[in-house]
C-alpha atoms as a PDB file:
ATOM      1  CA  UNK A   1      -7.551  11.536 -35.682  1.00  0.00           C
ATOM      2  CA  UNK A   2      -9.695   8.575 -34.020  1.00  0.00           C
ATOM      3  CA  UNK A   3      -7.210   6.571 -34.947  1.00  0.00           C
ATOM      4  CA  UNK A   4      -4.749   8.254 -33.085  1.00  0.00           C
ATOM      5  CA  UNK A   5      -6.555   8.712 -30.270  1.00  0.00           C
ATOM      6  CA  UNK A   6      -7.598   5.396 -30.157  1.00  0.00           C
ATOM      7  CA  UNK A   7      -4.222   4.134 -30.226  1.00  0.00           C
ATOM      8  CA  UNK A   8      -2.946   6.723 -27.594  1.00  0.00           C
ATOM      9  CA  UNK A   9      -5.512   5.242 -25.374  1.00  0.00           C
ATOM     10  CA  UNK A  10      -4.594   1.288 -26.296  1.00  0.00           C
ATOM     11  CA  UNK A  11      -1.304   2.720 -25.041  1.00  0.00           C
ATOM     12  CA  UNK A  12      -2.108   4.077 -22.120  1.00  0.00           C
ATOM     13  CA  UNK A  13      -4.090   1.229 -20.849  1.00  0.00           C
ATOM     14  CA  UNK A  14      -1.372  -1.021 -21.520  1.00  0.00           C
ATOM     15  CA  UNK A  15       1.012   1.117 -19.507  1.00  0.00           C
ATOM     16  CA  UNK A  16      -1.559   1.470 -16.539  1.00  0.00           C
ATOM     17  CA  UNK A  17      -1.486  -2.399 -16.408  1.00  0.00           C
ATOM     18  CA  UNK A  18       1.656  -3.028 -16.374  1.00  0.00           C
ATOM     19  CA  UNK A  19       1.947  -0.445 -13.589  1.00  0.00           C
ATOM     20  CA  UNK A  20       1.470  -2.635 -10.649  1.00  0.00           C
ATOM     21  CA  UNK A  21       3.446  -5.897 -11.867  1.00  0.00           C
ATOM     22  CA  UNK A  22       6.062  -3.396 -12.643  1.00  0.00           C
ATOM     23  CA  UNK A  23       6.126  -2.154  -8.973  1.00  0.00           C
ATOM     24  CA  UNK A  24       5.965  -5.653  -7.452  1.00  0.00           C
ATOM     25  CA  UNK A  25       8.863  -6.351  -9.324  1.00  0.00           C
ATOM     26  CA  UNK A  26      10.538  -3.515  -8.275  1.00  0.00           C
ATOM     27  CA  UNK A  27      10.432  -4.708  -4.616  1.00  0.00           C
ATOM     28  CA  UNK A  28       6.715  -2.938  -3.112  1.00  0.00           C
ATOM     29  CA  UNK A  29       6.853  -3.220   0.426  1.00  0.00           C
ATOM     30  CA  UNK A  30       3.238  -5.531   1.581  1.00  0.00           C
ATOM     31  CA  UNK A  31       0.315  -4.321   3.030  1.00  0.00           C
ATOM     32  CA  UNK A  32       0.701  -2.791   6.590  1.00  0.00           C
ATOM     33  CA  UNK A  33      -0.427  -4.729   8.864  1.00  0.00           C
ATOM     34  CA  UNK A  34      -2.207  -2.510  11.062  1.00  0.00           C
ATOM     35  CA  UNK A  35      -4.674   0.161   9.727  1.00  0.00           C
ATOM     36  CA  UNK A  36      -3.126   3.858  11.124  1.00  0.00           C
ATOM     37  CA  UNK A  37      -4.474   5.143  14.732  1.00  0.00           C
ATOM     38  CA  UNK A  38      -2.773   7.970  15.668  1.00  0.00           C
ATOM     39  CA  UNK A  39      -1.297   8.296  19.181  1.00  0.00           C
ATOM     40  CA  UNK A  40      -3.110  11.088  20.718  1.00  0.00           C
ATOM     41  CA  UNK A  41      -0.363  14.023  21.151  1.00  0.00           C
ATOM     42  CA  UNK A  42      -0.176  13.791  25.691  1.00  0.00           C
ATOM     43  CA  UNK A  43       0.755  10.196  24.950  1.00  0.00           C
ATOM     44  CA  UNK A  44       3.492  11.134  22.530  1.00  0.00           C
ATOM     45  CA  UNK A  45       4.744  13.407  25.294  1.00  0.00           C
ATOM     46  CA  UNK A  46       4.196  10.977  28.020  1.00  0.00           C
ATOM     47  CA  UNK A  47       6.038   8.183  25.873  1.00  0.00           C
ATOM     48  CA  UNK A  48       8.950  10.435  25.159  1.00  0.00           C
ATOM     49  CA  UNK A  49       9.530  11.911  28.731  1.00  0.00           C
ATOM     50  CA  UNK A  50       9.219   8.257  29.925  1.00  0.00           C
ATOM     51  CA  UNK A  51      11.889   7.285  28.301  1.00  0.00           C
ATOM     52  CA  UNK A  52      13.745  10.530  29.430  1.00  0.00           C
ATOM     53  CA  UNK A  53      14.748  11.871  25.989  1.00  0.00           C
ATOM     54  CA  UNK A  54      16.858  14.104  25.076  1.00  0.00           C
ATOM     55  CA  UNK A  55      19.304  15.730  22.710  1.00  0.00           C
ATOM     56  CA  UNK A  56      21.954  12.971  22.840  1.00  0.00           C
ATOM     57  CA  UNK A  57      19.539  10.380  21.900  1.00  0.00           C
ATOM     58  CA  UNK A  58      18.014   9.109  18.491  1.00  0.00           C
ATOM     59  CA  UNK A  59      14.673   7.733  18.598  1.00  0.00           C
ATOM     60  CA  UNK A  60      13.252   5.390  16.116  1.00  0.00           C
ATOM     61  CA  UNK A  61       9.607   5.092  15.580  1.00  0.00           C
ATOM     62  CA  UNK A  62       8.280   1.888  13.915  1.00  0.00           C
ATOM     63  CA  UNK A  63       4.921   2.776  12.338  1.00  0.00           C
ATOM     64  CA  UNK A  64       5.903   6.420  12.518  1.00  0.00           C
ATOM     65  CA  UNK A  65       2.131   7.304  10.607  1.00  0.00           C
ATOM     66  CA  UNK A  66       1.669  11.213  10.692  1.00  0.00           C
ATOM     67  CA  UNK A  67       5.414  11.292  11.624  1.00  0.00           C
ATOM     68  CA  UNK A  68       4.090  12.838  15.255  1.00  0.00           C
ATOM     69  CA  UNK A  69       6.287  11.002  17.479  1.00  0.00           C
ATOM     70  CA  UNK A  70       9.726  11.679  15.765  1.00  0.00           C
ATOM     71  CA  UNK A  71       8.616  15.442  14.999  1.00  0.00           C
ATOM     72  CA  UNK A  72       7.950  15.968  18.704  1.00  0.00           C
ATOM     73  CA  UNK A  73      11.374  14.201  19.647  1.00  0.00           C
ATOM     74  CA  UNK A  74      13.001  16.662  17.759  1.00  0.00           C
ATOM     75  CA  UNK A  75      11.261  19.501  18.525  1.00  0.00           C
ATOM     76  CA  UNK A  76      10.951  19.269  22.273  1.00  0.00           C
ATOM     77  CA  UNK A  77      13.417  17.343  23.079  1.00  0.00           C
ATOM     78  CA  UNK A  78      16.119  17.904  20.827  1.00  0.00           C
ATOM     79  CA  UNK A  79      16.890  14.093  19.575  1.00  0.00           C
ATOM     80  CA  UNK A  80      17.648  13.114  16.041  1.00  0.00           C
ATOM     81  CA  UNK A  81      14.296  10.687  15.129  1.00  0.00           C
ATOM     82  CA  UNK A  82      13.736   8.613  11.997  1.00  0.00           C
ATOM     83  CA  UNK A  83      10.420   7.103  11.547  1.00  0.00           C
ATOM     84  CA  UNK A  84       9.198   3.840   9.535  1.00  0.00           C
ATOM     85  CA  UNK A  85       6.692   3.736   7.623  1.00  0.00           C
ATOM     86  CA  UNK A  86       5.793   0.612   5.281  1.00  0.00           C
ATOM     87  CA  UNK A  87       2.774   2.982   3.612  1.00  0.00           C
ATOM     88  CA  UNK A  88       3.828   5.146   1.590  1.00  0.00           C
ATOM     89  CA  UNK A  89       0.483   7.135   2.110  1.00  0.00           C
ATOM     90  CA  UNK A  90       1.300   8.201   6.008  1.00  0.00           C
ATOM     91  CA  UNK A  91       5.157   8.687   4.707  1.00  0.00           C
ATOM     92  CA  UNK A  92       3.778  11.309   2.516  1.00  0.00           C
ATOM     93  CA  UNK A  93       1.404  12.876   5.324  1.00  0.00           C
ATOM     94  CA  UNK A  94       5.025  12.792   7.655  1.00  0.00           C
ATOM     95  CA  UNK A  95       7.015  14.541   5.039  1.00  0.00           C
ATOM     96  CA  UNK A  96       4.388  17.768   4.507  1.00  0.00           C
ATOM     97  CA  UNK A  97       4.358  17.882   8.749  1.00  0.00           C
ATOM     98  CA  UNK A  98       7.436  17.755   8.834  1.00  0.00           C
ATOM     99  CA  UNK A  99       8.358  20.602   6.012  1.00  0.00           C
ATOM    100  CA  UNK A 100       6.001  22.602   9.108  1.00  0.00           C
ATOM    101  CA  UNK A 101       7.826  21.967  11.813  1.00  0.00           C
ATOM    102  CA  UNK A 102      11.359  23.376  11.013  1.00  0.00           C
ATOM    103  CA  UNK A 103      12.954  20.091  12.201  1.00  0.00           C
ATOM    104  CA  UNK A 104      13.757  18.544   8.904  1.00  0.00           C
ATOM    105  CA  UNK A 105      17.974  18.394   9.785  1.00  0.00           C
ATOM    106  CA  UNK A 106      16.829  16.523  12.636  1.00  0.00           C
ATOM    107  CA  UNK A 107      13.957  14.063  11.468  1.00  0.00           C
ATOM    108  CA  UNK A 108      13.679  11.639   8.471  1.00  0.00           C
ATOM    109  CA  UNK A 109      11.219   9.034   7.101  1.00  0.00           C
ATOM    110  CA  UNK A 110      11.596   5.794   5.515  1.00  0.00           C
ATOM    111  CA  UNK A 111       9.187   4.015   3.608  1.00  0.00           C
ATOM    112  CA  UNK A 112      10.094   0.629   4.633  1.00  0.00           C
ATOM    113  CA  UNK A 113       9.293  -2.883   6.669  1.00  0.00           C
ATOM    114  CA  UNK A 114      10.138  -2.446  10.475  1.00  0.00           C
ATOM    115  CA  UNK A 115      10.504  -6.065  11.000  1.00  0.00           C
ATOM    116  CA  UNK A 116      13.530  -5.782   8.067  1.00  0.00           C
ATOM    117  CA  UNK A 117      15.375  -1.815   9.518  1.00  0.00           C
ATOM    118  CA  UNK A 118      18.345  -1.779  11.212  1.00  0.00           C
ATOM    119  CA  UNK A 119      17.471  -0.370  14.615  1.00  0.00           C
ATOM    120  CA  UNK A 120      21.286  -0.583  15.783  1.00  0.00           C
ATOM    121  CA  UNK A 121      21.396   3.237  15.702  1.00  0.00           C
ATOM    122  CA  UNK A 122      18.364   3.910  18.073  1.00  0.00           C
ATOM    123  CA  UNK A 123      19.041   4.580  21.674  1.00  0.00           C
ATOM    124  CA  UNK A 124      15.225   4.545  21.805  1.00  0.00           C
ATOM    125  CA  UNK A 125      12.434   3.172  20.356  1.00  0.00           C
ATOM    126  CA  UNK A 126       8.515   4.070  20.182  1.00  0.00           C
ATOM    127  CA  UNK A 127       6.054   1.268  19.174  1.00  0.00           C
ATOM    128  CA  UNK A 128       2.156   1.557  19.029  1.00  0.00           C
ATOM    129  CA  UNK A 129       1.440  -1.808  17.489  1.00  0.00           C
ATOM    130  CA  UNK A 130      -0.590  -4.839  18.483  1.00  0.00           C
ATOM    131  CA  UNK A 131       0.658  -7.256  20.736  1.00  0.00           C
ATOM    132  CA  UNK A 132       0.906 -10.129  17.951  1.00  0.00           C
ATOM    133  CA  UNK A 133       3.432  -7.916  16.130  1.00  0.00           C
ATOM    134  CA  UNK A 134       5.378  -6.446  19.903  1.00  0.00           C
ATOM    135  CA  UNK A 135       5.929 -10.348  20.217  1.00  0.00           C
ATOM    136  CA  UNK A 136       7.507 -10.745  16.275  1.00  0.00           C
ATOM    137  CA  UNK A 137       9.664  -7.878  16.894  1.00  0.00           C
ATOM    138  CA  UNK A 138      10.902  -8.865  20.889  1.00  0.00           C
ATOM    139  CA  UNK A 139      13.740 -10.996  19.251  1.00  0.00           C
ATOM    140  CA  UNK A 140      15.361  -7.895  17.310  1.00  0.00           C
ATOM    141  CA  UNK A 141      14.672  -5.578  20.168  1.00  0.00           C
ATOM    142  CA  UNK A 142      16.688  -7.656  22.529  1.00  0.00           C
ATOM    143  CA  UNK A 143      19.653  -7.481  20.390  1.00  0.00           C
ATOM    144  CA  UNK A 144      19.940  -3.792  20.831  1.00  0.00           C
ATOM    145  CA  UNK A 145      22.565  -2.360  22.505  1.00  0.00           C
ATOM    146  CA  UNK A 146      22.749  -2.117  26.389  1.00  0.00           C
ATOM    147  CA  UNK A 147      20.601   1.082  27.286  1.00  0.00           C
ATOM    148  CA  UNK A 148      18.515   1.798  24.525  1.00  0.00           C
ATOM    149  CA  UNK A 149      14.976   2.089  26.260  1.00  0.00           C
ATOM    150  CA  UNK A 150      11.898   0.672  24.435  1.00  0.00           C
ATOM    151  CA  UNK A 151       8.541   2.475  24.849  1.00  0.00           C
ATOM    152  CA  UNK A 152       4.899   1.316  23.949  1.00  0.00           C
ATOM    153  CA  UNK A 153       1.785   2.874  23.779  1.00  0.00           C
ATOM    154  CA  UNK A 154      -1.012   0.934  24.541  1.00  0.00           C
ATOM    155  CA  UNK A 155      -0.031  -2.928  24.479  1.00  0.00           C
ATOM    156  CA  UNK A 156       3.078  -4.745  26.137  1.00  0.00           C
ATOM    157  CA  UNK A 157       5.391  -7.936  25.013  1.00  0.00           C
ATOM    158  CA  UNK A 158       3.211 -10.378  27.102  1.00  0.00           C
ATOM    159  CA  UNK A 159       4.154 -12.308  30.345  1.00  0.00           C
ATOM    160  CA  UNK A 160       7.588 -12.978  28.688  1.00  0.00           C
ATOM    161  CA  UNK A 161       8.749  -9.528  28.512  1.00  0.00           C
ATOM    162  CA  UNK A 162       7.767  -7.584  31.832  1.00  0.00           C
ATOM    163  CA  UNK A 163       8.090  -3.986  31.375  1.00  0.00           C
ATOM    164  CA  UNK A 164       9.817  -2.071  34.125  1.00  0.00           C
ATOM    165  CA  UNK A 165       8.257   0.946  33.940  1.00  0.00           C
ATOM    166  CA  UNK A 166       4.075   1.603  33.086  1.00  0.00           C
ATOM    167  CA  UNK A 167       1.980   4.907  33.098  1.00  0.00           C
ATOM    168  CA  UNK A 168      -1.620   5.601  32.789  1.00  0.00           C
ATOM    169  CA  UNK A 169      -1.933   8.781  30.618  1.00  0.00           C
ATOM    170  CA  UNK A 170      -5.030   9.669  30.678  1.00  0.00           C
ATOM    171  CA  UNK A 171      -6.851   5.970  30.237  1.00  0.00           C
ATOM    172  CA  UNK A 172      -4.118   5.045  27.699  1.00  0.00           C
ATOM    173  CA  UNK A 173      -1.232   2.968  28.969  1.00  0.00           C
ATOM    174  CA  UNK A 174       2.582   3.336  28.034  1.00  0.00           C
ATOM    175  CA  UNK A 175       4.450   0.797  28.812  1.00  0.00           C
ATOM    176  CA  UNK A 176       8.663   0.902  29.005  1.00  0.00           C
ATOM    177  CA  UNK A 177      11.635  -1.529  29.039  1.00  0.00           C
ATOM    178  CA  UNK A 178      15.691  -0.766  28.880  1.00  0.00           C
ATOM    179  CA  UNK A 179      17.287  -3.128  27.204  1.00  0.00           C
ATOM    180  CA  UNK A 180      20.546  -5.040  30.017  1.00  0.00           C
END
């Protein structure tokens, strides 16, 4: 019986090991590169209304966290939403608020790198990132199609990148460009 057990164990040790070279084979996305602060919910609103949302439009959030910002497109403003994730920790947290919220034909995650998503659907995009990685993702963003409005909470794409609209919500700044 100790045998057995003792073997079961060897096993299971091996197989615990071999766990996260497996996954790293198997393509794990890298560390996030900013720890999760969630955007306080009058910002989300702010941010969404700024951008004039509404049921024609699909928003994309890049570091979706909690999933707040898509949820809240959907719900009160009737757009179609996907949100990014590269944890798969805050993609988790999105999915059980989103099973609460009754918008779940309207609202997906993805566990995935923004920098690497195809944001050719979006007609708008939400960002709360630092400026470092608003300045990495400018290229992409410019690509997108004529119209699509961009919307940040909190930091803006430098002296390079003028936003045309900002608003002070409460202390907190949102800042918001339409792409030409």
């Amino acid at each position: 019986m100790r045998v057995r057990l003792f073997r079961l164990v060897a096993m299971l040790a091996v197989i615990v090991c071999a766990l996260p070279a497996a996954a790293q084979q198997a393509g794990k996305l890298r560390e996030p590169d900013v720890i999760y602060v969630p955007t306080p919910q009058e910002v989300v609103e702010a941010m969404l209304t700024l951008a004039n949302v509404s049921g024609k439009d699909v928003v994309y959030d890049l570091g979706s966290g909690d999933g707040r910002i898509p949820i809240t497109a959907a719900q009160k403003f009737g757009a179609t939403a996907v949100g990014y994730d590269i944890n798969p920790v805050r993609i988790k947290e999105a999915q059980e608020n989103l099973a609460k919220a009754n918008v779940g034909n309207k609202v997906k995650f993805v566990n995935a790198d923004l920098f690497e998503a195809d944001l050719s659907p979006a007609s708008v995009i939400t960002l709360y990132l630092l400026p470092s990685l608003n300045l990495k993702l400018m290229p992409k963003l410019k690509q997108l199609k004529p119209g699509t409005r961009i919307v940040s909470h909190s930091f803006d794409m430098g002296s390079e990148w003028p936003p045309e609209k900002t608003q002070d919500v409460n202390g907190r700044m949102i800042y918001m460009w339409t792409i030409k």
